[in-house]
C-alpha atoms as a PDB file:
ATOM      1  CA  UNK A   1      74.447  93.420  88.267  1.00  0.00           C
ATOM      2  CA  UNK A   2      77.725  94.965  88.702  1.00  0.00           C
ATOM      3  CA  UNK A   3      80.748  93.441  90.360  1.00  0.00           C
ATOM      4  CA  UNK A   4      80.845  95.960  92.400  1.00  0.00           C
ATOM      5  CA  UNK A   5      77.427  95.357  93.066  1.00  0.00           C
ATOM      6  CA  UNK A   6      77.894  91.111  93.570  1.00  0.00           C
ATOM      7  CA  UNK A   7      81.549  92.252  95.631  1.00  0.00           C
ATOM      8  CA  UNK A   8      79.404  93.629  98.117  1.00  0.00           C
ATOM      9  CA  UNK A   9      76.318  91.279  98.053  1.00  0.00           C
ATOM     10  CA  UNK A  10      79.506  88.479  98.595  1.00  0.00           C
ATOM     11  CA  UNK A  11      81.162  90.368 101.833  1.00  0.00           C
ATOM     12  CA  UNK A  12      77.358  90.919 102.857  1.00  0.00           C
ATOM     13  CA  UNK A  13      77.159  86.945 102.677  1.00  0.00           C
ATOM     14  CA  UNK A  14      80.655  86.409 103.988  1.00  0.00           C
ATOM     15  CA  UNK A  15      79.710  88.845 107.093  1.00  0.00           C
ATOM     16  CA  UNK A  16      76.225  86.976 107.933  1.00  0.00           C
ATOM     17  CA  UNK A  17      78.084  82.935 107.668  1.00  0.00           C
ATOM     18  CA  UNK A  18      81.060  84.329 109.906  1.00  0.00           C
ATOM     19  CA  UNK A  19      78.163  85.443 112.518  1.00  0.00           C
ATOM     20  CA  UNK A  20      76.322  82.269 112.371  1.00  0.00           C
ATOM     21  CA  UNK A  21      79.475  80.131 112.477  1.00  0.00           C
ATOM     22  CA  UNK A  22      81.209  82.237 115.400  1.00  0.00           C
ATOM     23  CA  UNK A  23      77.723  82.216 117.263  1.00  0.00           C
ATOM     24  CA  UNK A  24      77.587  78.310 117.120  1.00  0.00           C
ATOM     25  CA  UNK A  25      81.311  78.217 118.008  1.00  0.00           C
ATOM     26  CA  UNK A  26      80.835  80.520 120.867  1.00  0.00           C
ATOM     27  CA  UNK A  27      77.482  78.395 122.157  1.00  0.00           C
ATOM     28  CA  UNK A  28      79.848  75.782 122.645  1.00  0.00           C
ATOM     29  CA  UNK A  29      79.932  75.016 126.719  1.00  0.00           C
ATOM     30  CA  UNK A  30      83.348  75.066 127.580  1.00  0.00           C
ATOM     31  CA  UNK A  31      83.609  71.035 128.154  1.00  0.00           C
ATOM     32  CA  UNK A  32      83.064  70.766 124.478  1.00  0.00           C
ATOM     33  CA  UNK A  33      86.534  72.499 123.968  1.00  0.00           C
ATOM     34  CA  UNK A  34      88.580  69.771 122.749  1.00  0.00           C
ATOM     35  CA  UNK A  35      91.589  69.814 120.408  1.00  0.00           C
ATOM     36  CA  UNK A  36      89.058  70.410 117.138  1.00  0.00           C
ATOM     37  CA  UNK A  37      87.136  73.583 118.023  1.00  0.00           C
ATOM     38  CA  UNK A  38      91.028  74.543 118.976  1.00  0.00           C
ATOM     39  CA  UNK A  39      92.050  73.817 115.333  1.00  0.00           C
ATOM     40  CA  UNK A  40      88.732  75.626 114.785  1.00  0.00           C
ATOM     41  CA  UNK A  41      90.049  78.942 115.598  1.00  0.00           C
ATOM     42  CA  UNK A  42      93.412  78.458 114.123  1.00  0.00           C
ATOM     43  CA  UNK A  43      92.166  78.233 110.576  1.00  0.00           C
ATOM     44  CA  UNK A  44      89.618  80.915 111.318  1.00  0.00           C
ATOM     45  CA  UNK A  45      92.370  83.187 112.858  1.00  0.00           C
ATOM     46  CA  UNK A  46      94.133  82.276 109.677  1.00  0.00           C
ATOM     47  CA  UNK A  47      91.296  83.256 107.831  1.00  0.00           C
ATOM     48  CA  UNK A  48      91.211  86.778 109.219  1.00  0.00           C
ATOM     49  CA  UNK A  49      94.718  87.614 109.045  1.00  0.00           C
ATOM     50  CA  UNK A  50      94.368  87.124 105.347  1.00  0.00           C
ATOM     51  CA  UNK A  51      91.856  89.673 105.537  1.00  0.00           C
ATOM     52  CA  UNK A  52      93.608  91.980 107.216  1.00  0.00           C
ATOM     53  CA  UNK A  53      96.670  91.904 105.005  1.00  0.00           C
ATOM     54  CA  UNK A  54      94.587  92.527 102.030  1.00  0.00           C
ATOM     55  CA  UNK A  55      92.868  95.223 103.463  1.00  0.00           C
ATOM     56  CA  UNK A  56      96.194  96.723 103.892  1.00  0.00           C
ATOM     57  CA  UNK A  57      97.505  95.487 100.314  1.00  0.00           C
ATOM     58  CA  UNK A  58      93.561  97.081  99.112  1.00  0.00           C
ATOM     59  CA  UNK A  59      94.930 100.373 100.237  1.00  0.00           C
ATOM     60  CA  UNK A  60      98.490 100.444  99.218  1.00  0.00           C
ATOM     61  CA  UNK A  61      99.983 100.344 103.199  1.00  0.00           C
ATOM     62  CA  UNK A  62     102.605  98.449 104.452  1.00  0.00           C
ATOM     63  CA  UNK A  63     101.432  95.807 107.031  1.00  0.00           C
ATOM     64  CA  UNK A  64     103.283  94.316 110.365  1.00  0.00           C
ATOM     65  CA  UNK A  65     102.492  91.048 109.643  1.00  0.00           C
ATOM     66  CA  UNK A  66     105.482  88.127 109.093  1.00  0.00           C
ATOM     67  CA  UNK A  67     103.139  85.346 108.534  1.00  0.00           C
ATOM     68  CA  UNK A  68      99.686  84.301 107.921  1.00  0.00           C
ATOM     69  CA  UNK A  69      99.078  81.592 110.615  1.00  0.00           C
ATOM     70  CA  UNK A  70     100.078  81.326 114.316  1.00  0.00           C
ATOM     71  CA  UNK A  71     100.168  78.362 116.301  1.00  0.00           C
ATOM     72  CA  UNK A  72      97.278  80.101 118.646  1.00  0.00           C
ATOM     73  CA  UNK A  73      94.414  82.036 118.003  1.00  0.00           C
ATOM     74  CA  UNK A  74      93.065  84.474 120.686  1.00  0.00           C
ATOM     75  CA  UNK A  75      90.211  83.755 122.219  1.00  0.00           C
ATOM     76  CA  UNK A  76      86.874  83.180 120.823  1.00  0.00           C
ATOM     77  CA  UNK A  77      85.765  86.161 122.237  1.00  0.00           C
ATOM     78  CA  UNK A  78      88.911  88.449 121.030  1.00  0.00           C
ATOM     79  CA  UNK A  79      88.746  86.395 117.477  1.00  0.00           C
ATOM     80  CA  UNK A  80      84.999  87.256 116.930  1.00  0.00           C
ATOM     81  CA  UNK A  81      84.874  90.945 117.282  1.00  0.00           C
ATOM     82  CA  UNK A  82      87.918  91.498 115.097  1.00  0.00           C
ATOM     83  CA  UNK A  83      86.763  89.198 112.507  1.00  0.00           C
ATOM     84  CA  UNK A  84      83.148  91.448 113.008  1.00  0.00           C
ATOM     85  CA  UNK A  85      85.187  94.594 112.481  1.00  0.00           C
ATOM     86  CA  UNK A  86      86.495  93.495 109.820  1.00  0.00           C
ATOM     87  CA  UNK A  87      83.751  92.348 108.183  1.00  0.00           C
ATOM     88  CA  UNK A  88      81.857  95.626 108.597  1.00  0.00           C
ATOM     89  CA  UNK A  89      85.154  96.760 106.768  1.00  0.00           C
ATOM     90  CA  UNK A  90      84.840  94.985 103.362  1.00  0.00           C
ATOM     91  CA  UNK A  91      81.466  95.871 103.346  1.00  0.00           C
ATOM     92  CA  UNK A  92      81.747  99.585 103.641  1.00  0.00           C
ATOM     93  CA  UNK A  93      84.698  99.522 101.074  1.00  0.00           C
ATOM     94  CA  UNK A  94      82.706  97.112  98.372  1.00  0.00           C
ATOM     95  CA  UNK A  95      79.761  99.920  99.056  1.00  0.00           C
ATOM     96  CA  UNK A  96      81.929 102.797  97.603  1.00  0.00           C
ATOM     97  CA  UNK A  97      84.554 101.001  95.355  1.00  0.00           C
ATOM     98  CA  UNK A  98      84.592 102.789  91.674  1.00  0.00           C
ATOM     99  CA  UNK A  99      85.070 100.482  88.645  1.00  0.00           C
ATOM    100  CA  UNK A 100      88.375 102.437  87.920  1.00  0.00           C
ATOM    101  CA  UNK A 101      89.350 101.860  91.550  1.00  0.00           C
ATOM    102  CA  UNK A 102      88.991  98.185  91.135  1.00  0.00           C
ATOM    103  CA  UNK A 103      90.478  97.604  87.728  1.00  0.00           C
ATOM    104  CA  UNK A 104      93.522  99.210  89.010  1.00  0.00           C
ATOM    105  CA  UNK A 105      95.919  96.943  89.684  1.00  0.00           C
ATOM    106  CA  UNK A 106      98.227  96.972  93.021  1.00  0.00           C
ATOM    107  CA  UNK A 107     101.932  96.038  94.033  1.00  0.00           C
ATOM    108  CA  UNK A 108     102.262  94.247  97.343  1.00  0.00           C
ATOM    109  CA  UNK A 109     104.553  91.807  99.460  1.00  0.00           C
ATOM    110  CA  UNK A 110     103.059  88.568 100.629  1.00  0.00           C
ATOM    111  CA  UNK A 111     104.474  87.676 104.158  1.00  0.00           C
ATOM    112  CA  UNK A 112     107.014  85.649 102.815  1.00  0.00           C
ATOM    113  CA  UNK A 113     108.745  88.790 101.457  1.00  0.00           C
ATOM    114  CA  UNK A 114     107.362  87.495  98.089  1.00  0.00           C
ATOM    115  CA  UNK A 115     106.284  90.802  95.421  1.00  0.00           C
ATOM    116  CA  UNK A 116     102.573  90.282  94.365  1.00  0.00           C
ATOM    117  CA  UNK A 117     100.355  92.155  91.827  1.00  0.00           C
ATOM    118  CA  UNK A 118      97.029  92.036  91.703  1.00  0.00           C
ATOM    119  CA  UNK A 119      93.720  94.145  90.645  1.00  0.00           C
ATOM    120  CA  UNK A 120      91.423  95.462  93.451  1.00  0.00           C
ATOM    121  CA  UNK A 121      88.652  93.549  92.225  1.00  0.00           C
ATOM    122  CA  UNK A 122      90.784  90.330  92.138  1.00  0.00           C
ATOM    123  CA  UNK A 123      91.578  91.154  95.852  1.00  0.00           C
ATOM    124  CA  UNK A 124      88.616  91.052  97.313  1.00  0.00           C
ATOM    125  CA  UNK A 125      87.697  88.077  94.963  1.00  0.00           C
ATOM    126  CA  UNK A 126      90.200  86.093  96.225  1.00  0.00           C
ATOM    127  CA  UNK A 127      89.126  87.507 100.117  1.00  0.00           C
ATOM    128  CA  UNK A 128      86.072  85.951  99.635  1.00  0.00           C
ATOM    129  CA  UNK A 129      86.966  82.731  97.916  1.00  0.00           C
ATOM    130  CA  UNK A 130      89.510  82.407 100.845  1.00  0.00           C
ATOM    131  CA  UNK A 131      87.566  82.914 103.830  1.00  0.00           C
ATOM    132  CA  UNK A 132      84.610  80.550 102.415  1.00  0.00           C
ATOM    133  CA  UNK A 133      87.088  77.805 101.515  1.00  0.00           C
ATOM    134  CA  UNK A 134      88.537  77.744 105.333  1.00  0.00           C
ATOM    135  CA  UNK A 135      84.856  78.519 106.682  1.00  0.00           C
ATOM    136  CA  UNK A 136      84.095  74.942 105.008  1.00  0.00           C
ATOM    137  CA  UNK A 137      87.084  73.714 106.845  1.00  0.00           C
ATOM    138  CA  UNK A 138      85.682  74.812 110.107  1.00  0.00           C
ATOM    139  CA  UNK A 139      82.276  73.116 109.067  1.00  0.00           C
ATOM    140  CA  UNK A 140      83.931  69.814 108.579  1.00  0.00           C
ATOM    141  CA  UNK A 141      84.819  70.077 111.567  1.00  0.00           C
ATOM    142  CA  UNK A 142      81.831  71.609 113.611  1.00  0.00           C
ATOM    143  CA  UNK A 143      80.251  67.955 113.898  1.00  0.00           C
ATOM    144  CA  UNK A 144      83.611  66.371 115.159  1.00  0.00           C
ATOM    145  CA  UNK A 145      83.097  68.982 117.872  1.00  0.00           C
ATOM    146  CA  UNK A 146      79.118  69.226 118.124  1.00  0.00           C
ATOM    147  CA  UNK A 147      76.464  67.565 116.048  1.00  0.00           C
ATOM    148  CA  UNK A 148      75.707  71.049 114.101  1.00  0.00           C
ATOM    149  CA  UNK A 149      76.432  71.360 111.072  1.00  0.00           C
ATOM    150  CA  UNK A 150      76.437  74.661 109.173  1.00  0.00           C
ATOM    151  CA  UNK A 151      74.307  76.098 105.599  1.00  0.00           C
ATOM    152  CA  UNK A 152      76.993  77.787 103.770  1.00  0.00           C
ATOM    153  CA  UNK A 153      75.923  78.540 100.806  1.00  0.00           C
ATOM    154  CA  UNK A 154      75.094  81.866  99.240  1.00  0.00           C
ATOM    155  CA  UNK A 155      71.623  81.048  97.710  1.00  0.00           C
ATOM    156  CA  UNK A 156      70.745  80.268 101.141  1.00  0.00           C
ATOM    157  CA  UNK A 157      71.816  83.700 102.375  1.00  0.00           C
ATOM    158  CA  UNK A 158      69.964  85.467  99.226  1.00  0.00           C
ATOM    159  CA  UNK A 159      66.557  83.599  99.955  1.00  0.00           C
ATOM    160  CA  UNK A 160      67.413  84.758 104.021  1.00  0.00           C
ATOM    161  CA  UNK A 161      67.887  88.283 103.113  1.00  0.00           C
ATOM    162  CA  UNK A 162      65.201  88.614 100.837  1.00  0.00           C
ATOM    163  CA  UNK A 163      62.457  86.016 100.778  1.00  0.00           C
ATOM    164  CA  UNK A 164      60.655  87.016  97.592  1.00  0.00           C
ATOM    165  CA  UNK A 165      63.285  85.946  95.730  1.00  0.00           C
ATOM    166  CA  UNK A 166      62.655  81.951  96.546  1.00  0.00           C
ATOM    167  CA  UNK A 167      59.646  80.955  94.242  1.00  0.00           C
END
């Protein structure tokens, strides 16, 4: 298998967990709100703004944002389709990403005016890695907010996506 190859299997993963986690956060009835499903979307909002700054670092732009939290998210709703979009994003790039395209390596600025360098490949690595660490965050605290709790884990998606793989 080739990374890029496993890059886009991961975002393909990454994509289906952010549906099933946004789907049980948004079958929430609205008396179940409380201060965690709140913090919820913060770190998920989080999440995605990382996302979108590296999809700006990925392609050598400039980007408008100052910082990679807020104190609010937007709602559910608003949160859900742009975390969707860009979703559908990394996996369209991952699909047509050359080797020499992700060995090379990129200059950026972190939001803290900070210079960065990193390869392509170690982008979206660290994308992924990101967005599952705070999607475990979230799951911690899904049964705080709901007795669900969620199946994160990427051999899980693999046997989903294609059964004759599980023995």
């Amino acid at each position: 298998m080739s990374a890029q190859t496993l890059l886009n299997s991961l975002f393909q993963y990454k994509a289906s967990v952010d549906d099933e986690l946004l789907d049980a956060l948004n079958a929430l009835g609205a008396e179940v709100r409380s201060d965690d499903f709140r913090s919820a979307l913060r770190v998920l909002n989080h999440a995605h703004l990382v996302d979108r700054i590296f999809i700006a670092n990925l392609q050598r732009l400039d980007h408008s944002y100052a910082a990679s939290w807020s104190s609010e998210a937007p709602p559910l709703a608003q949160l859900s389709a742009d975390i969707r979009e860009t979703d559908r994003w990394y996996i369209d790039y991952t699909s047509r990403i050359t080797l020499p395209e992700m060995e090379e390596f990129v200059d950026f600025t972190f939001t803290d005016r900070g210079r960065g360098r990193m390869s392509r490949e170690e982008m979206l690595a660290h994308v992924v890695t990101h967005a599952g660490y705070h999607r475990g965050e979230v799951g911690r605290l899904l049964p705080d907010i709901e007795s669900t709790a969620m199946r994160d884990v990427f051999t899980g998606y693999l046997h989903r996506t294609d059964p004759a793989r599980r023995q």
